[in-house]
PDB file of N, CA and C in Angstrom:
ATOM      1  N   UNK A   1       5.241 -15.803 -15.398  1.00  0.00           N
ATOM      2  CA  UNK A   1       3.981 -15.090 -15.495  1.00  0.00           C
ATOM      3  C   UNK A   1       3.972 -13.921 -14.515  1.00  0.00           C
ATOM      4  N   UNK A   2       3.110 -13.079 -14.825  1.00  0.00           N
ATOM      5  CA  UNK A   2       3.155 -11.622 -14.322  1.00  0.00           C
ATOM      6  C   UNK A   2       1.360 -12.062 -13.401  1.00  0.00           C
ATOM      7  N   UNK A   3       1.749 -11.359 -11.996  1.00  0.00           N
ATOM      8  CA  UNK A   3       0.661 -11.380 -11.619  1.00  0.00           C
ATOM      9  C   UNK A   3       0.127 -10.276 -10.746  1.00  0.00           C
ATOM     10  N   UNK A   4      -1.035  -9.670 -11.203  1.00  0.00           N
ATOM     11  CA  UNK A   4      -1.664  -8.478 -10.980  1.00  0.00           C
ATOM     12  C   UNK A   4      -2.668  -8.438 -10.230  1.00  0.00           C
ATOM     13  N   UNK A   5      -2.631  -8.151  -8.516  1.00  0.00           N
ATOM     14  CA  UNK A   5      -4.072  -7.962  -7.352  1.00  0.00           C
ATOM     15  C   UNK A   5      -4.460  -6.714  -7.322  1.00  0.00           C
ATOM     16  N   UNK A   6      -5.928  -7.078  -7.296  1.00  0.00           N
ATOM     17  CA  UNK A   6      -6.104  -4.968  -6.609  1.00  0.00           C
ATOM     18  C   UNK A   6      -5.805  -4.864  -5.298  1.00  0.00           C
ATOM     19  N   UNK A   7      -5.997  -3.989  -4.914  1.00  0.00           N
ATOM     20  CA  UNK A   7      -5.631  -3.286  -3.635  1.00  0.00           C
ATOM     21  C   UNK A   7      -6.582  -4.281  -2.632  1.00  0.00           C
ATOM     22  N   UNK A   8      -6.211  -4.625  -1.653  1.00  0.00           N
ATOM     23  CA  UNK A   8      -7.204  -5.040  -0.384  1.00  0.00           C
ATOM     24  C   UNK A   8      -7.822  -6.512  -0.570  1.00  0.00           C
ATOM     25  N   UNK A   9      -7.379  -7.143  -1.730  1.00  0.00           N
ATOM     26  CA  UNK A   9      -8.276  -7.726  -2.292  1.00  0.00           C
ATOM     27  C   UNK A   9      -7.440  -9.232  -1.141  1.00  0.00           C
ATOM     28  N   UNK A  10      -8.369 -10.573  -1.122  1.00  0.00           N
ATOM     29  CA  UNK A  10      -7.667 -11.695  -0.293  1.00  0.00           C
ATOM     30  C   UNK A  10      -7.069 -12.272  -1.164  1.00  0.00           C
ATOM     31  N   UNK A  11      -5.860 -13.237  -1.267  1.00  0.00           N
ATOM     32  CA  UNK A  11      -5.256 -13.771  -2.058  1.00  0.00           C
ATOM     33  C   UNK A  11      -6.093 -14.974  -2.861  1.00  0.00           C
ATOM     34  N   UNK A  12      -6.805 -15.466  -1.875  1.00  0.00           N
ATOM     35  CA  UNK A  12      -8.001 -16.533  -2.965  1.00  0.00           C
ATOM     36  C   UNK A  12      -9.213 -15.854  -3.847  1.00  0.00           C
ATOM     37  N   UNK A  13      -9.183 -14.525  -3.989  1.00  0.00           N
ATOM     38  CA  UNK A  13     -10.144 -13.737  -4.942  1.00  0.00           C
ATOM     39  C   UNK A  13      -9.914 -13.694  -6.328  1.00  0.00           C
ATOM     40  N   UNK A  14     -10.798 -13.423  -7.084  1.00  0.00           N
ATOM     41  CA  UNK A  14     -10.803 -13.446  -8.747  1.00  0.00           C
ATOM     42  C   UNK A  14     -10.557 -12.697  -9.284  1.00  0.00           C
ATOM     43  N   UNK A  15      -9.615 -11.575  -8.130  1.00  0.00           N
ATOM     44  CA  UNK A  15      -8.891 -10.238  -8.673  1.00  0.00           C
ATOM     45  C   UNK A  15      -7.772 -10.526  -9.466  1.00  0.00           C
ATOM     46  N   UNK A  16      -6.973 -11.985  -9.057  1.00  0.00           N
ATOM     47  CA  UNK A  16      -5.700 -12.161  -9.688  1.00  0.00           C
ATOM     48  C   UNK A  16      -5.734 -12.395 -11.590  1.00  0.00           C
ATOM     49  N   UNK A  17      -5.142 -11.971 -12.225  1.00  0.00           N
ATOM     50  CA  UNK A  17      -5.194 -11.749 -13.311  1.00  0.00           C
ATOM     51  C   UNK A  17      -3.522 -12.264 -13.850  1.00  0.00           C
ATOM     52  N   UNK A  18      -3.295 -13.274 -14.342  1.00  0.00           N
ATOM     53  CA  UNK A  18      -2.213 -14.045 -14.444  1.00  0.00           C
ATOM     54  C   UNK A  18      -1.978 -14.117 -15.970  1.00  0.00           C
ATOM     55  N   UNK A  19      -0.774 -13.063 -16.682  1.00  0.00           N
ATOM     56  CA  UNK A  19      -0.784 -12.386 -18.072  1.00  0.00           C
ATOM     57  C   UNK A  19       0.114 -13.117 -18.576  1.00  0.00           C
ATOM     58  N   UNK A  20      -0.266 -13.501 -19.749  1.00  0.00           N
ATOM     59  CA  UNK A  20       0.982 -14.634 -20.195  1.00  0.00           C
ATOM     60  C   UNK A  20       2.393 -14.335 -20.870  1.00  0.00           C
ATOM     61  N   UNK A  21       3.109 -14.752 -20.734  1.00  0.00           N
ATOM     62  CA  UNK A  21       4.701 -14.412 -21.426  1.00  0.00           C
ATOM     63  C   UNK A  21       4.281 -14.926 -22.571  1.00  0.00           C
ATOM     64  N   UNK A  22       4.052 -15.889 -23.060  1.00  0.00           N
ATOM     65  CA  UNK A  22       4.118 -16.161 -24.819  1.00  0.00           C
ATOM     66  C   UNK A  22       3.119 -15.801 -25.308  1.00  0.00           C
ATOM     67  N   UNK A  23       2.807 -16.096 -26.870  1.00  0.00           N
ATOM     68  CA  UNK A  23       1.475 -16.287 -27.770  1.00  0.00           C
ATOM     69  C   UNK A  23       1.271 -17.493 -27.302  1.00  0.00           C
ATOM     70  N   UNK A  24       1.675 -18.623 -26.811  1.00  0.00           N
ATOM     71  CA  UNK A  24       0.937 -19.622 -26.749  1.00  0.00           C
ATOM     72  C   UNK A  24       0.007 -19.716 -25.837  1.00  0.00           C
ATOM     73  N   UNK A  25       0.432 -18.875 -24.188  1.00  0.00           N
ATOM     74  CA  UNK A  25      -0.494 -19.115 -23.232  1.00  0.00           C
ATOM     75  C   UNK A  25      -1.983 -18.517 -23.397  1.00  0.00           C
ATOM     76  N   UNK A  26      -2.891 -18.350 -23.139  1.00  0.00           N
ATOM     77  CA  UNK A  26      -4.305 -18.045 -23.137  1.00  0.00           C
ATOM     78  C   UNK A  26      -5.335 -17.937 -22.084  1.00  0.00           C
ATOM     79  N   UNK A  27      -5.520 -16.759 -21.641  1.00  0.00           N
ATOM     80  CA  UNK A  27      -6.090 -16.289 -20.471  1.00  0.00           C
ATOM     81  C   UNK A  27      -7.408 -15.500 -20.811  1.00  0.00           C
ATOM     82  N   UNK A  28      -8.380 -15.774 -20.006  1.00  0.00           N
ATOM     83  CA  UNK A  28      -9.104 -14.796 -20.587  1.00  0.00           C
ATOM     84  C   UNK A  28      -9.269 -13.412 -20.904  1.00  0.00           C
ATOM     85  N   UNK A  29     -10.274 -13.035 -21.461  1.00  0.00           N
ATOM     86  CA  UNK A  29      -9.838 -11.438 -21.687  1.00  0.00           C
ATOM     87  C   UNK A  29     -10.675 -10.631 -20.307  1.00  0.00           C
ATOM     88  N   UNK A  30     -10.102  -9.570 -20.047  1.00  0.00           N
ATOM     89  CA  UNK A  30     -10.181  -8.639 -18.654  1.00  0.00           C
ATOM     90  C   UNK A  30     -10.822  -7.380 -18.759  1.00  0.00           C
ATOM     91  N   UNK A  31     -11.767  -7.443 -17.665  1.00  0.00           N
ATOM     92  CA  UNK A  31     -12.316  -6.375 -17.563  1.00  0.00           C
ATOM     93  C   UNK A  31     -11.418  -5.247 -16.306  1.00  0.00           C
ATOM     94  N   UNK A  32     -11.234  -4.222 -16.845  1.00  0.00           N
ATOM     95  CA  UNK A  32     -10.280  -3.247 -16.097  1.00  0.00           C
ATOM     96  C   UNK A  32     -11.077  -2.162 -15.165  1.00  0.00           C
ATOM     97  N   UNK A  33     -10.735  -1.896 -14.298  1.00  0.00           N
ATOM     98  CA  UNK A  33     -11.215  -0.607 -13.351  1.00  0.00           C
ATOM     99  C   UNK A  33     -10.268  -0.012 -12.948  1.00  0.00           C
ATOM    100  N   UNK A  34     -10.746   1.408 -13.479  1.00  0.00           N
ATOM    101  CA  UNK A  34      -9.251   2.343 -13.030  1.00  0.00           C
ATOM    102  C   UNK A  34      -9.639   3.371 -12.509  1.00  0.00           C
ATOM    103  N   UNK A  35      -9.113   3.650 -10.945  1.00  0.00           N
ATOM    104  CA  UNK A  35      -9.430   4.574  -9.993  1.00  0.00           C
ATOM    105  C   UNK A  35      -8.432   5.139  -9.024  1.00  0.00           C
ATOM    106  N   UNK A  36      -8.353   6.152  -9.031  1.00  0.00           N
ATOM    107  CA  UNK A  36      -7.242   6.673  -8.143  1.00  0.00           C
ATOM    108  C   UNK A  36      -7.307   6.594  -6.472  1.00  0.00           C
ATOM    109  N   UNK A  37      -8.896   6.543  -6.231  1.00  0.00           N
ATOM    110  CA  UNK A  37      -8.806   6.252  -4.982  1.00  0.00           C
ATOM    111  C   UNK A  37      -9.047   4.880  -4.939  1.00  0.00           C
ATOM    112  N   UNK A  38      -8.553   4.297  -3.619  1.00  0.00           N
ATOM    113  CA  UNK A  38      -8.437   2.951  -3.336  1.00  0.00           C
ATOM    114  C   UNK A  38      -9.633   2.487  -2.636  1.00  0.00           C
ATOM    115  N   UNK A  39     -10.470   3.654  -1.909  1.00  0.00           N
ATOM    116  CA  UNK A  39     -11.527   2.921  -1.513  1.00  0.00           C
ATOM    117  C   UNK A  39     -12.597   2.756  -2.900  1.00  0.00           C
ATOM    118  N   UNK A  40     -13.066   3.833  -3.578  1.00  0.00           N
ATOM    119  CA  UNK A  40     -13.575   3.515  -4.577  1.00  0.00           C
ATOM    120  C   UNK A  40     -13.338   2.436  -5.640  1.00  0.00           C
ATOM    121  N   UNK A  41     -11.953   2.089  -6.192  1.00  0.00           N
ATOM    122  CA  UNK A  41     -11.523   1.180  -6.525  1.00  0.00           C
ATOM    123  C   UNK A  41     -11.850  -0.048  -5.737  1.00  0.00           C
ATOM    124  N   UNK A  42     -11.675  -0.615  -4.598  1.00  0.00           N
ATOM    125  CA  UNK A  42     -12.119  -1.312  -3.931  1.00  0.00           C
ATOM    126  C   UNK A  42     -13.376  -1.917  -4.103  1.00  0.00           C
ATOM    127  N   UNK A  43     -15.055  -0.813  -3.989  1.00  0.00           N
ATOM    128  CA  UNK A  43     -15.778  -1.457  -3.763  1.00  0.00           C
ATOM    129  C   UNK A  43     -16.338  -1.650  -5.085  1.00  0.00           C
ATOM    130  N   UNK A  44     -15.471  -0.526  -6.573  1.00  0.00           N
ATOM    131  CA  UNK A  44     -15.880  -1.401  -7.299  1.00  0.00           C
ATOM    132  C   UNK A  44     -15.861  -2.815  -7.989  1.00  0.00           C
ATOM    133  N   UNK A  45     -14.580  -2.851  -7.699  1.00  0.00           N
ATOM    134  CA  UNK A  45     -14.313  -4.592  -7.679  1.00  0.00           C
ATOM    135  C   UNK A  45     -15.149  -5.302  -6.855  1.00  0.00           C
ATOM    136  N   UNK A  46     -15.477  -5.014  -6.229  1.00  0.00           N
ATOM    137  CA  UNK A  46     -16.072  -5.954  -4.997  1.00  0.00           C
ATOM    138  C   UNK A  46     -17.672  -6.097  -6.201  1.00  0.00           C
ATOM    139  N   UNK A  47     -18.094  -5.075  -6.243  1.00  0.00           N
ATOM    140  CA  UNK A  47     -19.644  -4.835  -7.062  1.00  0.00           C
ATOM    141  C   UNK A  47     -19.554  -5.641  -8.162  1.00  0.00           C
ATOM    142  N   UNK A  48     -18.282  -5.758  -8.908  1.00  0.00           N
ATOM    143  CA  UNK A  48     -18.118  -6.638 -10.532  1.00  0.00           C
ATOM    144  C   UNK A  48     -17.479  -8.050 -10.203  1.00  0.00           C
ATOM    145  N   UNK A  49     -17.028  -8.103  -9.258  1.00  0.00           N
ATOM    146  CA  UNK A  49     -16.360  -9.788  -9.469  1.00  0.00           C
ATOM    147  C   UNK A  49     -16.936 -10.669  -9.851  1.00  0.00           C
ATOM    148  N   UNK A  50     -18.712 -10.588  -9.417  1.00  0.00           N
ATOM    149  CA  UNK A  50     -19.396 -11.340  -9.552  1.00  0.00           C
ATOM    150  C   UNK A  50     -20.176 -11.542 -10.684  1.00  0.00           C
ATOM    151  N   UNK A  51     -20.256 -10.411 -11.202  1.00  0.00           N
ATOM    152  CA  UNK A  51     -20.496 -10.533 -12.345  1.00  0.00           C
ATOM    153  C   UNK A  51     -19.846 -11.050 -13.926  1.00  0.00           C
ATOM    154  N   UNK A  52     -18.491 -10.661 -13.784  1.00  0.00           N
ATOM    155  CA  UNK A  52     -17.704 -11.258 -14.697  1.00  0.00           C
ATOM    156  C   UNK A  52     -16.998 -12.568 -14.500  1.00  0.00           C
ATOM    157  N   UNK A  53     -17.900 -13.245 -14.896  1.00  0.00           N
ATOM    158  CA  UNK A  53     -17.734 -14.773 -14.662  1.00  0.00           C
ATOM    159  C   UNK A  53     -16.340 -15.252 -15.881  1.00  0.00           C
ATOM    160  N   UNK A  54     -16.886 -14.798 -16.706  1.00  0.00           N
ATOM    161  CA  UNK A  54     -16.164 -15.475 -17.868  1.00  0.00           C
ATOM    162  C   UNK A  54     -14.618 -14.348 -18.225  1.00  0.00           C
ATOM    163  N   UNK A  55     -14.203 -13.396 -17.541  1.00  0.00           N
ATOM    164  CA  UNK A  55     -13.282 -12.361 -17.717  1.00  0.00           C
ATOM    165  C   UNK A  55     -12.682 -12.260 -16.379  1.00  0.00           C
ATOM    166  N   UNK A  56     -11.396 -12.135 -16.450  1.00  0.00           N
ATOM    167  CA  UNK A  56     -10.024 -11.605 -15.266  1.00  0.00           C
ATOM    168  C   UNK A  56     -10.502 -10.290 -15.033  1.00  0.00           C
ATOM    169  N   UNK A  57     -11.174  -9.672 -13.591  1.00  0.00           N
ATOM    170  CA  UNK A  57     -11.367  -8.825 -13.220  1.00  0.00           C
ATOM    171  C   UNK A  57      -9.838  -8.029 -12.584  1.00  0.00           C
ATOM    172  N   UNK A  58      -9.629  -6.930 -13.283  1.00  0.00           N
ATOM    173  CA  UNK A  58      -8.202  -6.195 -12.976  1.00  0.00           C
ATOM    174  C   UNK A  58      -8.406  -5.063 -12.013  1.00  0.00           C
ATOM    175  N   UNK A  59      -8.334  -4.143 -10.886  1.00  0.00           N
ATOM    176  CA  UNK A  59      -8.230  -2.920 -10.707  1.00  0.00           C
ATOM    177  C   UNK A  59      -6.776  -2.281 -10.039  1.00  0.00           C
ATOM    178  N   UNK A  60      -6.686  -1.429 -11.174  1.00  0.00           N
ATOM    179  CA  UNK A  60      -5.329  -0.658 -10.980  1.00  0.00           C
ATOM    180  C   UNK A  60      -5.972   1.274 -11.090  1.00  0.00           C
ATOM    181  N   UNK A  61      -4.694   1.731  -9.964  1.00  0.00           N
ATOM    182  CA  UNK A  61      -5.035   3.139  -9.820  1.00  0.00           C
ATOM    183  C   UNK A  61      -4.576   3.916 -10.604  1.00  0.00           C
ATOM    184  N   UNK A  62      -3.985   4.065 -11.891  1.00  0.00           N
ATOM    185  CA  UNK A  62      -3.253   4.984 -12.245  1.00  0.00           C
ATOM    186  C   UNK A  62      -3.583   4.292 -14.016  1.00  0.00           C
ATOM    187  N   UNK A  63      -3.751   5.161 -14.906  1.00  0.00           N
ATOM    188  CA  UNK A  63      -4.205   5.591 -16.301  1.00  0.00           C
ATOM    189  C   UNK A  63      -2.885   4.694 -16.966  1.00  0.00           C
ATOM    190  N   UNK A  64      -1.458   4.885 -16.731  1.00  0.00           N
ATOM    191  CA  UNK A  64      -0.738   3.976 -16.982  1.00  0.00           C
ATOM    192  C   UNK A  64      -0.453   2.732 -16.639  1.00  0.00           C
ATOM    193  N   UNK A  65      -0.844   2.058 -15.823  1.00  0.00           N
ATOM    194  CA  UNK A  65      -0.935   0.934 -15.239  1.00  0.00           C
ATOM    195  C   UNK A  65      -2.239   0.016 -15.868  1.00  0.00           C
ATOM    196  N   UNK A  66      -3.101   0.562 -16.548  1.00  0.00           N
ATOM    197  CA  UNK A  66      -4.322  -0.009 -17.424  1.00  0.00           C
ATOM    198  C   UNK A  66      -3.808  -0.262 -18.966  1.00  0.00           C
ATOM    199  N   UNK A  67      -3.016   0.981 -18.836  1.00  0.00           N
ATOM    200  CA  UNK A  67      -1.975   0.841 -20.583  1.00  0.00           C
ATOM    201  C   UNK A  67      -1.287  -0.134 -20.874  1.00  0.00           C
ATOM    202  N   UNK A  68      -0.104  -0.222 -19.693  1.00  0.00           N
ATOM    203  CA  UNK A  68       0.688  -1.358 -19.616  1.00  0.00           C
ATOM    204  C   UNK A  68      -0.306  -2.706 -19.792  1.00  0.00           C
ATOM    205  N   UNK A  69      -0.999  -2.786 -19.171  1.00  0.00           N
ATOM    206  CA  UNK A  69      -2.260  -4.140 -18.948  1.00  0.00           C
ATOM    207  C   UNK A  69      -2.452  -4.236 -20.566  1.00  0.00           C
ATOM    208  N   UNK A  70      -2.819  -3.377 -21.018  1.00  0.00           N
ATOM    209  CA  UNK A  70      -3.630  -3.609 -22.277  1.00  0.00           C
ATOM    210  C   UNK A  70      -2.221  -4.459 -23.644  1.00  0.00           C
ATOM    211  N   UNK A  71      -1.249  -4.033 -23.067  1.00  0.00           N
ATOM    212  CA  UNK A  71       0.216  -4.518 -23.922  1.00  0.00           C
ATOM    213  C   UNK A  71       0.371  -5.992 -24.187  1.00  0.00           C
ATOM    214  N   UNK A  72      -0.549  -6.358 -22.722  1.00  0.00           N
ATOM    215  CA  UNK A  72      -0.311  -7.981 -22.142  1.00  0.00           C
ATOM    216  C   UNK A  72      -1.286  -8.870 -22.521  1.00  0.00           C
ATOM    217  N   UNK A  73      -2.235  -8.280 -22.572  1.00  0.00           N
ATOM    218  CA  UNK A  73      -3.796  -9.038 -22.804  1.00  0.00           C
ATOM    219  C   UNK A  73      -4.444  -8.311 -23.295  1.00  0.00           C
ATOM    220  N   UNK A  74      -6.118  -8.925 -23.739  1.00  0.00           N
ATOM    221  CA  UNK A  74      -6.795  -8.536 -24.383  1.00  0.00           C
ATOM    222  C   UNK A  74      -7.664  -7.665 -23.018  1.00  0.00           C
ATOM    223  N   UNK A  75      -8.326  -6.624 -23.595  1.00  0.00           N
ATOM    224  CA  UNK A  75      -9.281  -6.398 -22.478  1.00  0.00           C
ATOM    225  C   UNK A  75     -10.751  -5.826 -23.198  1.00  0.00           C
ATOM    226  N   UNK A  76     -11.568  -6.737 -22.606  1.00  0.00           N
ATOM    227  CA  UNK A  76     -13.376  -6.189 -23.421  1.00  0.00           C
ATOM    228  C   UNK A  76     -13.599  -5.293 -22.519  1.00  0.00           C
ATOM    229  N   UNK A  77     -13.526  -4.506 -21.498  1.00  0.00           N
ATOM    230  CA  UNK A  77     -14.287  -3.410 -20.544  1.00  0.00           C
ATOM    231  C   UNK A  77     -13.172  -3.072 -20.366  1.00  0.00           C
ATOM    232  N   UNK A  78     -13.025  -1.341 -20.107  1.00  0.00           N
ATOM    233  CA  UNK A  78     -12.574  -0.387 -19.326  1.00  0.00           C
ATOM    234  C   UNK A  78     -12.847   0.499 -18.536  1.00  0.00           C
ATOM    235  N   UNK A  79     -13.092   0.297 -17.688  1.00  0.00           N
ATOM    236  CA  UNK A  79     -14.185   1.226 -16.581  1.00  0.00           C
ATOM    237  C   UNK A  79     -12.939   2.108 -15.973  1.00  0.00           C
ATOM    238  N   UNK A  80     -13.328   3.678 -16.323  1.00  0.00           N
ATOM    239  CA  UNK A  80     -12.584   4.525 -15.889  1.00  0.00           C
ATOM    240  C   UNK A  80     -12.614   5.542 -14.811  1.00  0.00           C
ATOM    241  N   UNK A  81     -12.028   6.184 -13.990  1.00  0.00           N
ATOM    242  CA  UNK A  81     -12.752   7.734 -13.205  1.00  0.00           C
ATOM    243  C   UNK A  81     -11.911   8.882 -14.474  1.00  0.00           C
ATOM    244  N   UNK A  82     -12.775   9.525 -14.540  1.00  0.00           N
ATOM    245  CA  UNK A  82     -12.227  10.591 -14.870  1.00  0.00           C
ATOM    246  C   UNK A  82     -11.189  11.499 -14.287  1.00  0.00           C
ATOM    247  N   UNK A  83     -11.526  11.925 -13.322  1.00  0.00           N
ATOM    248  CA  UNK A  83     -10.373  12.840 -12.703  1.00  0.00           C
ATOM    249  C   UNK A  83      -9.478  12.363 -11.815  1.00  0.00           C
ATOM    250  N   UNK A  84      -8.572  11.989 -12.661  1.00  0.00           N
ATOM    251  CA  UNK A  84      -7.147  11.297 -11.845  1.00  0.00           C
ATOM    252  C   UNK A  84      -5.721  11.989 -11.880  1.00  0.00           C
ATOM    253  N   UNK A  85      -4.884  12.178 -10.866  1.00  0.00           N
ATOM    254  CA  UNK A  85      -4.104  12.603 -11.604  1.00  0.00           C
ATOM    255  C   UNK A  85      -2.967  12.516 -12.266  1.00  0.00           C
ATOM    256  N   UNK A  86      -2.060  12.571 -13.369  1.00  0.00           N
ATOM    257  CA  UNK A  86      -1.539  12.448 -14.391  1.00  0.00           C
ATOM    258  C   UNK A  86      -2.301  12.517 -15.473  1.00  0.00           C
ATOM    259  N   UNK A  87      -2.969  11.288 -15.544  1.00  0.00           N
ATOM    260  CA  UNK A  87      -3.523  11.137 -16.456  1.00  0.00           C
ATOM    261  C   UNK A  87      -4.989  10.899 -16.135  1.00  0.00           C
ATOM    262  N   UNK A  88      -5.908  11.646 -16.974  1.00  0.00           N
ATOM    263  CA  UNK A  88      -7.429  11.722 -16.778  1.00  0.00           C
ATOM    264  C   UNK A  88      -8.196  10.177 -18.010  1.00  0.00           C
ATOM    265  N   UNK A  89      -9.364  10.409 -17.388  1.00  0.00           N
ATOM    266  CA  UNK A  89     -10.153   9.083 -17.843  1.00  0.00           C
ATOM    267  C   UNK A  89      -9.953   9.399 -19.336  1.00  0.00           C
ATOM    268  N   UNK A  90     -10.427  10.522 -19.923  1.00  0.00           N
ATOM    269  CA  UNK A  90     -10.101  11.175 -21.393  1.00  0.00           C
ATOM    270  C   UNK A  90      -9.001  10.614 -22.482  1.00  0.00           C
ATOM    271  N   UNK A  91      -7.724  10.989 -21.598  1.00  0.00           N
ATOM    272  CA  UNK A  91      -6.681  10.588 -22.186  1.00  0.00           C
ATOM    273  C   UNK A  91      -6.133   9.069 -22.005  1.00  0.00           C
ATOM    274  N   UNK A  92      -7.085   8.484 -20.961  1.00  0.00           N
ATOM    275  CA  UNK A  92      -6.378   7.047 -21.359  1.00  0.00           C
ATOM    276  C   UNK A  92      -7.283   6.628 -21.878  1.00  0.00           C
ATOM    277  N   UNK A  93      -8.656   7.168 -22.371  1.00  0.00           N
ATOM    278  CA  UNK A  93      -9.407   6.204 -23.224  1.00  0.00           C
ATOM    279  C   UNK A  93      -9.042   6.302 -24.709  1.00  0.00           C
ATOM    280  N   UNK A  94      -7.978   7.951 -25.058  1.00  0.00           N
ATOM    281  CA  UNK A  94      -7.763   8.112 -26.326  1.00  0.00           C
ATOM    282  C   UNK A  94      -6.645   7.089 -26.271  1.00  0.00           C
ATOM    283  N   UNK A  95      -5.775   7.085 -25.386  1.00  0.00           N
ATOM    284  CA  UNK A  95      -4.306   6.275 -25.508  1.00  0.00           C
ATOM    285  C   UNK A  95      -4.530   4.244 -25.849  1.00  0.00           C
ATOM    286  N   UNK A  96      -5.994   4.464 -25.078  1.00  0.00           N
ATOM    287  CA  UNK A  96      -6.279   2.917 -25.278  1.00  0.00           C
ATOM    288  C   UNK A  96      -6.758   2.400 -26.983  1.00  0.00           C
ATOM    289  N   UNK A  97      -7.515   3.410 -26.756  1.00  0.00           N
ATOM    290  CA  UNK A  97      -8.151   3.290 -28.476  1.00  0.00           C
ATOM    291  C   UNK A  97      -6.871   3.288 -29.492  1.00  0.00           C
ATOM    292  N   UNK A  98      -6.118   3.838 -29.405  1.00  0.00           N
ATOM    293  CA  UNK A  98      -4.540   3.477 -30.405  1.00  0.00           C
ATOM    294  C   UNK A  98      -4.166   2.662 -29.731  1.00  0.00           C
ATOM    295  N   UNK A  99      -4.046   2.006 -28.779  1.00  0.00           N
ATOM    296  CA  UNK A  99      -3.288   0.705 -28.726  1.00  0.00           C
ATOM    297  C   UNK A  99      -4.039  -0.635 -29.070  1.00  0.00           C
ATOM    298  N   UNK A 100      -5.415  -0.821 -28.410  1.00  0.00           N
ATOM    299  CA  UNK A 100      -6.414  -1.539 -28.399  1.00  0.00           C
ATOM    300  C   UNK A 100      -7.789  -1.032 -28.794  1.00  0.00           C
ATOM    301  N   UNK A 101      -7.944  -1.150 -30.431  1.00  0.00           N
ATOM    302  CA  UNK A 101      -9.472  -0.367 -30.938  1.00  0.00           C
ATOM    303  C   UNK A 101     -10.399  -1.334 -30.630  1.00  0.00           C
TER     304      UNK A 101
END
């Protein structure tokens, strides 16, 4: 299994997001936050953990690193920043929508 922390986060937090190698395993589906800065990223995780009770809270900094995610699992939320750079909130919401409509 592949396992994915945000930044800063403690190892007993509900940041870890544990993606399964087969069709058989079953994880829930993940809500994503994608931010280039790390403090912002940070406190938005901190603001949603609690709220997504029933979903793997993910935050990764970079527009490809949410893509890859989406390959692995299902994801119901994508919370984006827009101005990042490589890739902007724009283009990974078009890139997500062809991978995951």
């Amino acid at each position: 299994m592949l396992e994915l922390q945000t930044p800063g986060a403690a190892p007993d937090d509900r940041s870890l997001l544990l993606v399964p190698q087969t069709a058989h395993d079953t994880h829930p589906p993940a809500i994503v936050v994608v931010d280039d800065e790390p403090d912002v990223l940070t406190i938005l995780h901190r603001l949603l953990r609690d709220l997504a009770h029933d979903h793997a809270l993910v935050a990764v900094s970079t527009g490809q690193a949410a893509l890859e995610l989406l390959a692995f699992c299902p994801v119901s939320l994508l919370i984006t920043d827009y101005n990042m750079l490589g890739m902007d909130g724009l283009q990974l919401i078009t890139a997500a929508k062809k991978t995951s409509p």
